[in-house]
N, C-alpha and C. Protein backbone atom coordinates (compact mmCIF):
# COMPACT_ATOMS: atom_id res chain seq x y z
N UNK A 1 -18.02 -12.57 8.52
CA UNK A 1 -18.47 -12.00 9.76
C UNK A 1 -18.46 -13.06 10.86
N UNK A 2 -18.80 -14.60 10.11
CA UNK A 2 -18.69 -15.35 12.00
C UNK A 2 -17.08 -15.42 12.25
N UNK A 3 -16.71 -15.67 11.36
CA UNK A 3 -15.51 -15.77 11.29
C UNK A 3 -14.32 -15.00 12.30
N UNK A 4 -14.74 -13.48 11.80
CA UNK A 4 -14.80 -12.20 12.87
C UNK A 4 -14.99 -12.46 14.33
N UNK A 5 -16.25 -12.51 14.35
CA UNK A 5 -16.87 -12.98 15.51
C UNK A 5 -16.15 -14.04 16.66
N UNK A 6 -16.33 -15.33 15.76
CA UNK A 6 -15.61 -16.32 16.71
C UNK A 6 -14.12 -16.07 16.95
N UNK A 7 -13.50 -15.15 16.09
CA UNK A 7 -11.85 -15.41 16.18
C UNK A 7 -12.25 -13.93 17.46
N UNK A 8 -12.71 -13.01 17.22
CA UNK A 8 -12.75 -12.23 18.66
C UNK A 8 -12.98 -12.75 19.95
N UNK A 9 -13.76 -13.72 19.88
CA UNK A 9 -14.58 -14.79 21.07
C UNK A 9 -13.47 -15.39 21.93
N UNK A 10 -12.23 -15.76 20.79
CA UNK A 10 -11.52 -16.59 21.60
C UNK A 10 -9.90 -15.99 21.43
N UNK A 11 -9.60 -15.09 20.35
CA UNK A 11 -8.54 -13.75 20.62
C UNK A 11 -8.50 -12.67 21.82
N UNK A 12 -9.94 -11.98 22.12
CA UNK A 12 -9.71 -10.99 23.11
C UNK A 12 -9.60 -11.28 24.17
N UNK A 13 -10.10 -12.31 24.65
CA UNK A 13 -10.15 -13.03 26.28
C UNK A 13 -8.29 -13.01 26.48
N UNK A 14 -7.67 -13.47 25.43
CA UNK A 14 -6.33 -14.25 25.57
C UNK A 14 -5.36 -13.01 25.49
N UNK A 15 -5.45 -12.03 24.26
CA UNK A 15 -4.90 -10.99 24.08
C UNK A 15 -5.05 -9.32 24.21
N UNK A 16 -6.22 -9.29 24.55
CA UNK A 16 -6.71 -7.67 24.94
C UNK A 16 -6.90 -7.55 23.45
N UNK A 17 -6.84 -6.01 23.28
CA UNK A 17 -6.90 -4.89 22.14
C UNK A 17 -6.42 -5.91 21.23
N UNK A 18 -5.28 -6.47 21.62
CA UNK A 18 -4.40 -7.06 20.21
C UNK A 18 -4.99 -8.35 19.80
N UNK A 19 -5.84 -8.94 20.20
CA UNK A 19 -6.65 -9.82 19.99
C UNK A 19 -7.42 -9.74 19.04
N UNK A 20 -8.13 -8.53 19.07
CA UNK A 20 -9.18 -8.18 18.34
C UNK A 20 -8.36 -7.59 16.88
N UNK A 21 -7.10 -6.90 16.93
CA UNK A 21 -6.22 -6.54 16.10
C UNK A 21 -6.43 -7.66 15.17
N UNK A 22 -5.55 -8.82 15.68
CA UNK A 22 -5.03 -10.51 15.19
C UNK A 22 -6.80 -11.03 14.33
N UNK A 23 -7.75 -10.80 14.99
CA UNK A 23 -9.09 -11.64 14.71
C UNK A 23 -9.24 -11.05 13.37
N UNK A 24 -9.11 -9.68 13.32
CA UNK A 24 -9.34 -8.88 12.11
C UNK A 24 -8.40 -8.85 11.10
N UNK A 25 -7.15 -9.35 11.23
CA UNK A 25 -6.29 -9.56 10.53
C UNK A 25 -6.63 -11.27 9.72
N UNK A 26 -6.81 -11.83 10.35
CA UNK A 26 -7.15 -13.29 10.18
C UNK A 26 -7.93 -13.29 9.32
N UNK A 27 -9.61 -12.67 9.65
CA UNK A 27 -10.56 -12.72 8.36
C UNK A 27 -10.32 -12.09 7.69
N UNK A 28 -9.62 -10.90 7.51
CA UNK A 28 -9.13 -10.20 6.35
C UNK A 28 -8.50 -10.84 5.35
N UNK A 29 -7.69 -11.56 5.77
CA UNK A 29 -6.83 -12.66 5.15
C UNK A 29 -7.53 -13.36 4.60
N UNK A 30 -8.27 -14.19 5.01
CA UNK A 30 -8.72 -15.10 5.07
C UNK A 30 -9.85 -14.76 3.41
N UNK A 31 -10.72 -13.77 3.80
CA UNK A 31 -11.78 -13.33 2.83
C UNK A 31 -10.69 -12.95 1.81
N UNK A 32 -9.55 -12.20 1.72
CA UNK A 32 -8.90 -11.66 0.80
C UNK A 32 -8.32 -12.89 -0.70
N UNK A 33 -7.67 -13.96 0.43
CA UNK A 33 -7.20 -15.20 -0.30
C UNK A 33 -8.42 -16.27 -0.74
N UNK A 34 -9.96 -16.25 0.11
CA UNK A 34 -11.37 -16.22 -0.83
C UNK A 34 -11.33 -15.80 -2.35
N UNK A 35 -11.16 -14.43 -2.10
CA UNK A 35 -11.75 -13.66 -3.43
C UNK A 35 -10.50 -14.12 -4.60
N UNK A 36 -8.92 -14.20 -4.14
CA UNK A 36 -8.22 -14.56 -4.89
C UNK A 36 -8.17 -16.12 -5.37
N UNK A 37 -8.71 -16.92 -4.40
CA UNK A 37 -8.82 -18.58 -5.51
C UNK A 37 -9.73 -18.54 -6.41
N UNK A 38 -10.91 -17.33 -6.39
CA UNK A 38 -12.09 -17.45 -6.97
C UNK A 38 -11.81 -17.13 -8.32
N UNK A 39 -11.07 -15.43 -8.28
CA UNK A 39 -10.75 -15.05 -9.49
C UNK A 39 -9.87 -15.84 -10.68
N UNK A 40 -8.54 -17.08 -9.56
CA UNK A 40 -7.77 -17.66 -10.38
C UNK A 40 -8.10 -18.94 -10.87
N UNK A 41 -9.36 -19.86 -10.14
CA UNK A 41 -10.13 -21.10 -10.92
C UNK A 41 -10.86 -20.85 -11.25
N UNK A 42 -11.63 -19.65 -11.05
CA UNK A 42 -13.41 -19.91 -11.65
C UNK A 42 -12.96 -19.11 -12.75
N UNK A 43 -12.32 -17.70 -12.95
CA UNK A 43 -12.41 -16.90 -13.72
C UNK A 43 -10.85 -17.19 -14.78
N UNK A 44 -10.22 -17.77 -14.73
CA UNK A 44 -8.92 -18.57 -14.72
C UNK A 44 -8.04 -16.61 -15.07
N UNK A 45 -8.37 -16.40 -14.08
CA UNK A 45 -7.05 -15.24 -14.34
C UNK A 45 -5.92 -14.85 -13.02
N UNK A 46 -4.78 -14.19 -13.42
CA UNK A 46 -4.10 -14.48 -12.28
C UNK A 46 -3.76 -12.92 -12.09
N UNK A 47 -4.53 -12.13 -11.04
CA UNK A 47 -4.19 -10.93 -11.08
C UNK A 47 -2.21 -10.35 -10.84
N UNK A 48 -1.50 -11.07 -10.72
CA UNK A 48 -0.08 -10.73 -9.97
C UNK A 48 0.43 -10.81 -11.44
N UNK A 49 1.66 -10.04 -11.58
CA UNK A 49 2.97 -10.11 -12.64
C UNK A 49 4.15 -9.46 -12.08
N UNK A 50 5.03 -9.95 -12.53
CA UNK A 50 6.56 -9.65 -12.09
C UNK A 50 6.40 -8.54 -11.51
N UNK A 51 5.79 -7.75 -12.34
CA UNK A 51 6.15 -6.28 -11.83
C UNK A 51 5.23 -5.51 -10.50
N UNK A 52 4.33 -6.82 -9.81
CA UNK A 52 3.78 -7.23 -8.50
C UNK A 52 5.27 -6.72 -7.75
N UNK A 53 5.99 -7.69 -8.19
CA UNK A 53 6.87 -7.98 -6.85
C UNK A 53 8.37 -6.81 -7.03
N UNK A 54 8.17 -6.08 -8.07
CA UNK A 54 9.00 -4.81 -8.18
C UNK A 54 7.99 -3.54 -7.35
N UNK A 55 6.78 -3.78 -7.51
CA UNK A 55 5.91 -2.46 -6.51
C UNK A 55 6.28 -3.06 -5.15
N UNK A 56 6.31 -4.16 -4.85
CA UNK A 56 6.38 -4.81 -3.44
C UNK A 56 7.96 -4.34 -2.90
N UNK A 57 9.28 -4.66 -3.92
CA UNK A 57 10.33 -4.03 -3.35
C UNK A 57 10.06 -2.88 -3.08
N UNK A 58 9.67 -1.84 -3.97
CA UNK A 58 9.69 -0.56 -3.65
C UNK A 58 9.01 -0.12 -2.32
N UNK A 59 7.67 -0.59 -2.22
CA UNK A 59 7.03 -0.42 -0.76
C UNK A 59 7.98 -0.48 0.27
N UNK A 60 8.97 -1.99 0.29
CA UNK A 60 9.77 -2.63 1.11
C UNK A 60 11.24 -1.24 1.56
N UNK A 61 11.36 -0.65 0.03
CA UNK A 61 12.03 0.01 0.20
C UNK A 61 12.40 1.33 0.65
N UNK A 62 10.96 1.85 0.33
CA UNK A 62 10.38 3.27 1.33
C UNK A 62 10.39 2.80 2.51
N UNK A 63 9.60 1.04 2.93
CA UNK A 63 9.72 1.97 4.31
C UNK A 63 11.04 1.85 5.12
N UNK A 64 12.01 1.20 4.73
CA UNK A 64 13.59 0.79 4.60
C UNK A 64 13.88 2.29 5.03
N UNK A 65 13.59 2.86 4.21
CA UNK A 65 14.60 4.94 4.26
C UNK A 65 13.60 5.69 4.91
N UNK A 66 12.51 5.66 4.80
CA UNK A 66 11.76 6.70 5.86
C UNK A 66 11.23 5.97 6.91
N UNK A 67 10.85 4.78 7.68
CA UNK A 67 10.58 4.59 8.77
C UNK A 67 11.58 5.19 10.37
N UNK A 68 12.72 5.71 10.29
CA UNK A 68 13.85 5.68 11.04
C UNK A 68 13.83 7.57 11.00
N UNK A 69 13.33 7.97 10.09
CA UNK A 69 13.74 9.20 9.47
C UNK A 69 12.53 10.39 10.24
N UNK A 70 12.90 11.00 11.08
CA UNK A 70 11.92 12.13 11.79
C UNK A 70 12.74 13.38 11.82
N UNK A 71 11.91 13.99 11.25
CA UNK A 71 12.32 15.85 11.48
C UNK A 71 12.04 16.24 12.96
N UNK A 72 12.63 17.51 13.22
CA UNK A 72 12.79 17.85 14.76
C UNK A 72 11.93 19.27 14.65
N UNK A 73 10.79 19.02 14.52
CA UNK A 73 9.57 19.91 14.64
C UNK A 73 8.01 19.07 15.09
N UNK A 74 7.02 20.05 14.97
CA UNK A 74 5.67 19.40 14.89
C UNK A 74 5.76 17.91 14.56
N UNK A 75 4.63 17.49 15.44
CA UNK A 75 4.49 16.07 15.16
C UNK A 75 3.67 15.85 14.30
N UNK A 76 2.87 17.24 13.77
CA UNK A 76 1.50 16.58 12.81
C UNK A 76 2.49 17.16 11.26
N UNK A 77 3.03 18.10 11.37
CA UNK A 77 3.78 18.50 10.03
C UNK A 77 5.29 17.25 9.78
N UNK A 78 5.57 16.61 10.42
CA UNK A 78 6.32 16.04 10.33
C UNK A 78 5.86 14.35 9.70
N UNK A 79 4.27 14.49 10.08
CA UNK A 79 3.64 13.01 9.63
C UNK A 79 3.15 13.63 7.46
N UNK A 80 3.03 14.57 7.89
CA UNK A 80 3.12 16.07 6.42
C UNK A 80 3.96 15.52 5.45
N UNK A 81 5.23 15.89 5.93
CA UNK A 81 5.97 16.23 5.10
C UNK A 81 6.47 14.59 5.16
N UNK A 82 6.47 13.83 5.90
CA UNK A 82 7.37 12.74 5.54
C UNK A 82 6.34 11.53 4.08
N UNK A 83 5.17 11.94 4.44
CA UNK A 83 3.38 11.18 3.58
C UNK A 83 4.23 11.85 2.11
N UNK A 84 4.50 13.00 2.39
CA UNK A 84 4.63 13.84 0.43
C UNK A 84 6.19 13.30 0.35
N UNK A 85 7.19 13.17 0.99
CA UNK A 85 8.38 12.41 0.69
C UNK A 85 8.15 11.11 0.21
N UNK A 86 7.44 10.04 0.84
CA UNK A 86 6.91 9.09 0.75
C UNK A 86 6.57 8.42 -0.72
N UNK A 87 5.37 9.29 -0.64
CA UNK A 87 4.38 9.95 -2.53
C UNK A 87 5.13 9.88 -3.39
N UNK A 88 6.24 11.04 -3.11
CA UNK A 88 7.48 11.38 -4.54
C UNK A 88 8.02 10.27 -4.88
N UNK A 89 8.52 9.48 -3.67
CA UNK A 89 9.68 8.59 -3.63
C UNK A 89 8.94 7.57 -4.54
N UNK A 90 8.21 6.80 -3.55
CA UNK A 90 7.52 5.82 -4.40
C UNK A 90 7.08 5.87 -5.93
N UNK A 91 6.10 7.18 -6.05
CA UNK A 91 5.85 7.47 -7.65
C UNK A 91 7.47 7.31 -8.52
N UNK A 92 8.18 8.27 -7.80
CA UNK A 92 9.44 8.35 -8.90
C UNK A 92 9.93 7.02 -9.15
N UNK A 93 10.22 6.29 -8.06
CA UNK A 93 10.87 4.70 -8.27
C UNK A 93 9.66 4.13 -9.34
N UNK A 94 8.75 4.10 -9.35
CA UNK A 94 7.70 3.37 -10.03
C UNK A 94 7.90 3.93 -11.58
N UNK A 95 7.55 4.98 -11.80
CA UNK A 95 7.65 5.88 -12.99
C UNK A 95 9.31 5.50 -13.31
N UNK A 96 10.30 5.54 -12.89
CA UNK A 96 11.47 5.29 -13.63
C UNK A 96 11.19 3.68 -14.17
N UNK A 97 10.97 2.91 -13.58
CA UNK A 97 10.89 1.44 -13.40
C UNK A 97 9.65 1.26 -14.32
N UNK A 98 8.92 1.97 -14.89
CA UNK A 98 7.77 1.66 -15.38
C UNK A 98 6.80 0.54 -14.98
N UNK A 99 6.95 0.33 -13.99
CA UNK A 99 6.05 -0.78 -13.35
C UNK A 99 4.49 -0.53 -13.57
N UNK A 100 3.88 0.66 -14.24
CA UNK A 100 2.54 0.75 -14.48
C UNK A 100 2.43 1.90 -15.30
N UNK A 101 2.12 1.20 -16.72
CA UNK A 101 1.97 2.30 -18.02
C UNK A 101 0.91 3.16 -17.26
N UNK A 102 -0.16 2.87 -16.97
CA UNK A 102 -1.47 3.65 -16.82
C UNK A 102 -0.75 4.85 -15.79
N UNK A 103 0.22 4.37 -14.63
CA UNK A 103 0.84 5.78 -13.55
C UNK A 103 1.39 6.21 -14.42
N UNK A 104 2.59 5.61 -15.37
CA UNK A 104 3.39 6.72 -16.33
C UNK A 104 2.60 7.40 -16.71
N UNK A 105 1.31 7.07 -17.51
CA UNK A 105 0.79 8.51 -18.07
C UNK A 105 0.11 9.06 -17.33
N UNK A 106 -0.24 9.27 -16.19
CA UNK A 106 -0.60 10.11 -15.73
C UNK A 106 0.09 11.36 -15.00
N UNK A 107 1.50 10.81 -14.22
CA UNK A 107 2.53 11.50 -14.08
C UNK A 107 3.11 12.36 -15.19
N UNK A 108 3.33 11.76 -16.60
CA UNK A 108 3.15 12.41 -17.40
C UNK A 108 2.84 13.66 -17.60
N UNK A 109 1.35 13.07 -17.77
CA UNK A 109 0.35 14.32 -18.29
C UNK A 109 0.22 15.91 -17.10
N UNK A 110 0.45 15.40 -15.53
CA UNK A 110 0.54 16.10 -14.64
C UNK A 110 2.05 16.36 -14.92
N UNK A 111 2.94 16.12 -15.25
CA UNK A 111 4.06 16.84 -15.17
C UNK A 111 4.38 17.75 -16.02
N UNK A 112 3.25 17.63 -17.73
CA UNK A 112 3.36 18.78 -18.88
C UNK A 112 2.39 19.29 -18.51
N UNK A 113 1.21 19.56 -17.45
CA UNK A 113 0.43 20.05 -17.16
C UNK A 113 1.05 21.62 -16.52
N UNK A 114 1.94 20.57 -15.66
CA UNK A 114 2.25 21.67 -14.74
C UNK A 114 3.49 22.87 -15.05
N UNK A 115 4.35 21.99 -15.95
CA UNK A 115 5.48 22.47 -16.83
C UNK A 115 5.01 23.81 -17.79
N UNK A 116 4.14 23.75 -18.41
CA UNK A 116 2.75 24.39 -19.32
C UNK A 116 2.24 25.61 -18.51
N UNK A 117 1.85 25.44 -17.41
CA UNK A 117 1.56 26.25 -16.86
C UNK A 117 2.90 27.06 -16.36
N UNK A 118 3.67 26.69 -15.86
CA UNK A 118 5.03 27.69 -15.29
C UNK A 118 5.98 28.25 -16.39
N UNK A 119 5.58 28.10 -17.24
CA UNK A 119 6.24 29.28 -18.78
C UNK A 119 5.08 29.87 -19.06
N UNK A 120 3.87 29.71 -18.84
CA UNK A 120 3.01 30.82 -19.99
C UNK A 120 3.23 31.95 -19.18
């Protein structure tokens, strides 16, 4: 919080709105890479694995194909439908890639859930 504080003190004077943006970005950071030296010397564990930086392409890669990509309707159905494109995309890349047993089974279980239900 001073942290907050002082980086607003001497961000907003200089930058407006985006000042206060930058200040909050800073301690965010800042507290975030805190909590991560803590967990990796005190607790000696290292939350990241390879497959960190395969969710990270994929992020990289959604927003690669849908940032550019707008339908020619509503502006609120269009923020709609592009969030559930988004969802699919990402889950499916992840789920093929198995980058997280615990999502496979749950996609899974929602996909014989739903399969189950559309034959009875």
């Amino acid at each position: 919080m001073v942290i907050t504080i002082g980086l607003n003190l001497i961000f907003i004077p200089l930058f407006g709105i985006e000042g206060a943006a930058l200040a909050t970005l800073i301690s965010i950071a800042l507290y975030s890479l805190a909590k991560l030296f803590f967990v990796v010397f005190k607790l000696n564990l290292f939350p990241f694995t390879s497959k960190t930086l395969v969710s990270l392409a994929t992020i990289t890669l959604s927003f690669v194909v849908f940032y550019f990509w707008d339908f020619a309707f509503h502006p609120l159905l269009n923020i709609v439908l592009k969030s559930i494109l988004i969802t699919l995309f990402y889950w499916g890349i992840n789920y093929k890639l198995n980058v997280s047993s615990d999502l496979n089974q749950i996609i899974t279980s929602l996909w014989n859930r739903v399969a189950n239900r559309s034959f009875k």
